[in-house]
C-alpha atoms as a PDB file:
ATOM      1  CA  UNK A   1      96.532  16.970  43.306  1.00  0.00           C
ATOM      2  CA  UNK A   2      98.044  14.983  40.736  1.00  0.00           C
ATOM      3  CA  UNK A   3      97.842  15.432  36.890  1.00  0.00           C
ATOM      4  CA  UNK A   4      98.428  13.060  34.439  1.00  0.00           C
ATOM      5  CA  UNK A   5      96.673  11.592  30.802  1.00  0.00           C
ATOM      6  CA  UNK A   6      94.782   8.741  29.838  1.00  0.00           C
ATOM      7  CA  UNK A   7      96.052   5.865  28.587  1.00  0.00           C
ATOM      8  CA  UNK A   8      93.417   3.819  28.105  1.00  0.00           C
ATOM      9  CA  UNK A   9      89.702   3.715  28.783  1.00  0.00           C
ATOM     10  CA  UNK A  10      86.790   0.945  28.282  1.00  0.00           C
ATOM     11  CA  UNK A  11      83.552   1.975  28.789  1.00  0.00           C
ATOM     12  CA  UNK A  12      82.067  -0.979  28.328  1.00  0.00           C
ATOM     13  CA  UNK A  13      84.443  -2.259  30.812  1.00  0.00           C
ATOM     14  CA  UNK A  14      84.151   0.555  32.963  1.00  0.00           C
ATOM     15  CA  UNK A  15      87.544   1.664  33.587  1.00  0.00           C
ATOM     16  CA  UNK A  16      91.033   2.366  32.417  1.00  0.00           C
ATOM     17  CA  UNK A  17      94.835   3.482  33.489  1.00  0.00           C
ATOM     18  CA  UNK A  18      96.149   7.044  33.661  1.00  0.00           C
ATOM     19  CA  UNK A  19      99.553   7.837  33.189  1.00  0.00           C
ATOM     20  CA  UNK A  20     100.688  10.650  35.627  1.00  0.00           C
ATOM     21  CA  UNK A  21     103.019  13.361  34.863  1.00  0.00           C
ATOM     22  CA  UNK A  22     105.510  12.099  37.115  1.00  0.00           C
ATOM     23  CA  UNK A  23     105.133   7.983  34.851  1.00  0.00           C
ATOM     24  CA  UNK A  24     103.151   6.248  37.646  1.00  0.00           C
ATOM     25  CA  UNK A  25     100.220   4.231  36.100  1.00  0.00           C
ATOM     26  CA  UNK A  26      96.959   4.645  38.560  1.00  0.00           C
ATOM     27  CA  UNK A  27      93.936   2.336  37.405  1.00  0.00           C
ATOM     28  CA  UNK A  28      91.135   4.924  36.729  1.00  0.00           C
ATOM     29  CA  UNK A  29      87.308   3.387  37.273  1.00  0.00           C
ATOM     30  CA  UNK A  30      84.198   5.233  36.154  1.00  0.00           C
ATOM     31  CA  UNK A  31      83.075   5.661  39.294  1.00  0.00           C
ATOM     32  CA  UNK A  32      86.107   8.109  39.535  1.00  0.00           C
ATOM     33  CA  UNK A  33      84.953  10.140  36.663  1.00  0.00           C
ATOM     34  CA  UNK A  34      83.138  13.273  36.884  1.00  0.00           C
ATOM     35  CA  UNK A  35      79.328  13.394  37.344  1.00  0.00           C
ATOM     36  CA  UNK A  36      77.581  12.899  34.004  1.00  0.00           C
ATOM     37  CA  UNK A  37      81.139  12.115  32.027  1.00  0.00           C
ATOM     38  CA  UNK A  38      80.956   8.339  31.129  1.00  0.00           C
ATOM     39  CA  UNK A  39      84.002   8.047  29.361  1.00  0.00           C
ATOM     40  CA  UNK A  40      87.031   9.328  28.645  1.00  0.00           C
ATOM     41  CA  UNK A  41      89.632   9.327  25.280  1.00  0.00           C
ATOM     42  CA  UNK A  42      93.494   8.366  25.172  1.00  0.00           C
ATOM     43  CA  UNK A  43      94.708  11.995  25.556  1.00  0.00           C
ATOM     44  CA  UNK A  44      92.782  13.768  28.287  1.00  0.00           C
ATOM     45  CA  UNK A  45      94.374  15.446  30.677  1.00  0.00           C
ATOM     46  CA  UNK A  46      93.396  15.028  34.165  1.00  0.00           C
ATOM     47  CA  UNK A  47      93.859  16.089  37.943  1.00  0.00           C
ATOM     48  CA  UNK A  48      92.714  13.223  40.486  1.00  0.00           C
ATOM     49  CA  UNK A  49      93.631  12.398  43.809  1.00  0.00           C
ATOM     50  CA  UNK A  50      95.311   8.606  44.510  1.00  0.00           C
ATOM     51  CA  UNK A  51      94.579   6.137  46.929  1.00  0.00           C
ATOM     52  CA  UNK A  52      96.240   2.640  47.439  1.00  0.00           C
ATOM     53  CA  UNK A  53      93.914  -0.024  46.478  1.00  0.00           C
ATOM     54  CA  UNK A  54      94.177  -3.603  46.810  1.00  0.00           C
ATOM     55  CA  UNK A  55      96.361  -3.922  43.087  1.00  0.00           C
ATOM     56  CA  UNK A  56      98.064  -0.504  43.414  1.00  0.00           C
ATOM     57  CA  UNK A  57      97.317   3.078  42.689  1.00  0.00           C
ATOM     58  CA  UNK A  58      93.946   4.310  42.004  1.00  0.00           C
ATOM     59  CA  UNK A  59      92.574   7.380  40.919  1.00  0.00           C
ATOM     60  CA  UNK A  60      89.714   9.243  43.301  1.00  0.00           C
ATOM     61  CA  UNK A  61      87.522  12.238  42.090  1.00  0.00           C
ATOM     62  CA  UNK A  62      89.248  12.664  38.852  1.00  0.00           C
ATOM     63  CA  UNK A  63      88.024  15.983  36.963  1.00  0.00           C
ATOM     64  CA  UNK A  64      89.238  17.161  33.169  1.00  0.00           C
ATOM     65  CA  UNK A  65      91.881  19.598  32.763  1.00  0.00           C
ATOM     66  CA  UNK A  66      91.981  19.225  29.115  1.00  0.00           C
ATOM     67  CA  UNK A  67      90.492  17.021  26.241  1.00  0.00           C
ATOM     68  CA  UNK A  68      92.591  15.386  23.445  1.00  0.00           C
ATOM     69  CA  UNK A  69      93.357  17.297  20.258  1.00  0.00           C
ATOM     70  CA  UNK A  70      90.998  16.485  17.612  1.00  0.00           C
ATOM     71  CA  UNK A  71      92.611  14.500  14.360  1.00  0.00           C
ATOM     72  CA  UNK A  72      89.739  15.671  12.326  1.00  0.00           C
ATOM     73  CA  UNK A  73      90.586  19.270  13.243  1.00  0.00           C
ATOM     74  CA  UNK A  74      94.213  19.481  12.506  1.00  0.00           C
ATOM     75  CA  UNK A  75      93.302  17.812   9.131  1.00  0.00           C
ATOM     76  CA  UNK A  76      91.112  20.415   7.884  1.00  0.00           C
ATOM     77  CA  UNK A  77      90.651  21.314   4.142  1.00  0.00           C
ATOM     78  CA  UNK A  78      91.805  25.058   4.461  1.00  0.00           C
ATOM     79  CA  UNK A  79      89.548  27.797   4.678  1.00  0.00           C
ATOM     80  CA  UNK A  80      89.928  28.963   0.758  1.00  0.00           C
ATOM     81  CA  UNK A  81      89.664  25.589  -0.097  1.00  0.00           C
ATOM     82  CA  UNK A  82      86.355  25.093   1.778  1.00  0.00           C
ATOM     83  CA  UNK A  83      85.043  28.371   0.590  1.00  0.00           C
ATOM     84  CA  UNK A  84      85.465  27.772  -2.942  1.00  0.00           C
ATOM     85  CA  UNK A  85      83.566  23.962  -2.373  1.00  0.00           C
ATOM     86  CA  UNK A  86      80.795  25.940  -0.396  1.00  0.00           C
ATOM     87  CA  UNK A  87      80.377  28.146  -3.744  1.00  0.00           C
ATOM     88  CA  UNK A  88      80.081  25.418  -5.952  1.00  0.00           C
ATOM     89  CA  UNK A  89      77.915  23.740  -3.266  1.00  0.00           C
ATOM     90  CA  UNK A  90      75.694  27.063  -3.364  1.00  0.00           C
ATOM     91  CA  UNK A  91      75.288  26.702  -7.045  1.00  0.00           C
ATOM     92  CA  UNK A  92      74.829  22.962  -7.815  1.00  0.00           C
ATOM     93  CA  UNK A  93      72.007  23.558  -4.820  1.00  0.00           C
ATOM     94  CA  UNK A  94      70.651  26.556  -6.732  1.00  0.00           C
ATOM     95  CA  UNK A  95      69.914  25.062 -10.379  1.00  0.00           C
ATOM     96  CA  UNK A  96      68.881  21.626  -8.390  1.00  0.00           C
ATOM     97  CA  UNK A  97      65.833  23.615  -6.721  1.00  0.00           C
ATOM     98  CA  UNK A  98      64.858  25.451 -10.401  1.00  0.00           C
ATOM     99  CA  UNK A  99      64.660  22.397 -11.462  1.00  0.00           C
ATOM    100  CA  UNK A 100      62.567  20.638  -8.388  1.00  0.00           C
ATOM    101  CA  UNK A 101      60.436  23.700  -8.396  1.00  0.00           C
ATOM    102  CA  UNK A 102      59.420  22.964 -12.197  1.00  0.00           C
ATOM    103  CA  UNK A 103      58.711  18.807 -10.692  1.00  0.00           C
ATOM    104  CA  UNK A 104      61.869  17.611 -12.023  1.00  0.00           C
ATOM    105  CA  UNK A 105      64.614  15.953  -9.818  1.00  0.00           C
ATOM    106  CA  UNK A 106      67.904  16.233 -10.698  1.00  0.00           C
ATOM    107  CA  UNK A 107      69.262  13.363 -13.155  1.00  0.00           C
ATOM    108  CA  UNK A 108      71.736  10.802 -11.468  1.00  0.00           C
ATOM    109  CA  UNK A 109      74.940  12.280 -12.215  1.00  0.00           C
ATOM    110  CA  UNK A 110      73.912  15.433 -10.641  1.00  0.00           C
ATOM    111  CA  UNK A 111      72.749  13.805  -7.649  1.00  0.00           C
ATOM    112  CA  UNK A 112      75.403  12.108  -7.349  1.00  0.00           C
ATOM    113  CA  UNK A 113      77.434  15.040  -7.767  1.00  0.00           C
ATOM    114  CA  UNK A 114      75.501  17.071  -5.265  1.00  0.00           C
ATOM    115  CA  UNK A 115      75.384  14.221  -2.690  1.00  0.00           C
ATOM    116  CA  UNK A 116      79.399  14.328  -2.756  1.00  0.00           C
ATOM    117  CA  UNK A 117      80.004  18.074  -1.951  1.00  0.00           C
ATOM    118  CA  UNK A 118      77.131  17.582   0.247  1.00  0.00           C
ATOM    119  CA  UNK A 119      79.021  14.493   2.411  1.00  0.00           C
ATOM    120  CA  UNK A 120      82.565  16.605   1.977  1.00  0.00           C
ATOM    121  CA  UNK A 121      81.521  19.405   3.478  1.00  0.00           C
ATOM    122  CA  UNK A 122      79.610  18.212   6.023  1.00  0.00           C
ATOM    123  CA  UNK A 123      82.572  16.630   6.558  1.00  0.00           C
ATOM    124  CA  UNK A 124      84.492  19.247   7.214  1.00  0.00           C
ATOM    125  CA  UNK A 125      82.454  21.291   9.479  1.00  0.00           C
ATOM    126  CA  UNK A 126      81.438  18.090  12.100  1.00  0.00           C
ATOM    127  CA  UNK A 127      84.862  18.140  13.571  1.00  0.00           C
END
């Protein structure tokens, strides 16, 4: 079976072009793509068989070998740095419910403050 990546994929459109290790393009349809998978990113790796259709190449019974590195991932805040944000995180969280357990939310600078570590690391984690 061949292997090769995606170029391109539309899902709206409902198909795309793979590029196979070998640098044939082969016009990839969703109908081609495995059961439940509805699209697929620039990137994946993929085996799939080829037939000739009426404009060229086309991919049959593709299945995923490999997905696309994540950006997000290899962009990471290091672990020390994220541990040291969790800390502060732990704290700000800490005096915020003292203060809602005494029926007093915190004042908008704090909020605000709280809502930002909040966002960064969630952030960081949802890769």
């Amino acid at each position: 079976m061949p292997t090769g990546k995606v170029k391109w994929f539309d899902s709206e459109k409902g198909f795309g072009f793979l590029a196979t290790d070998d640098g044939q393009e082969v016009f990839l349809h969703s109908s081609a793509l495995p059961q439940g998978v509805t699209t697929v990113k620039p990137g994946t790796r993929m085996d799939f068989g080829i037939a000739a259709g009426r404009r060229g190449a086309q991919a049959l019974s593709a299945t995923i070998i490999s997905k696309p590195p994540s950006v997000a991932r290899n962009t990471r805040k290091p672990a020390e740095e994220m541990a040291v944000l969790t800390e502060d995180l732990i704290r700000l969280l800490d005096d915020m419910s003292t203060g809602l357990r005494k029926g007093r939310y915190p004042d908008r600078a704090h909020g605000h403050k709280i809502a930002s570590i909040l966002r960064t690391v969630a952030d960081e984690l949802d890769v």
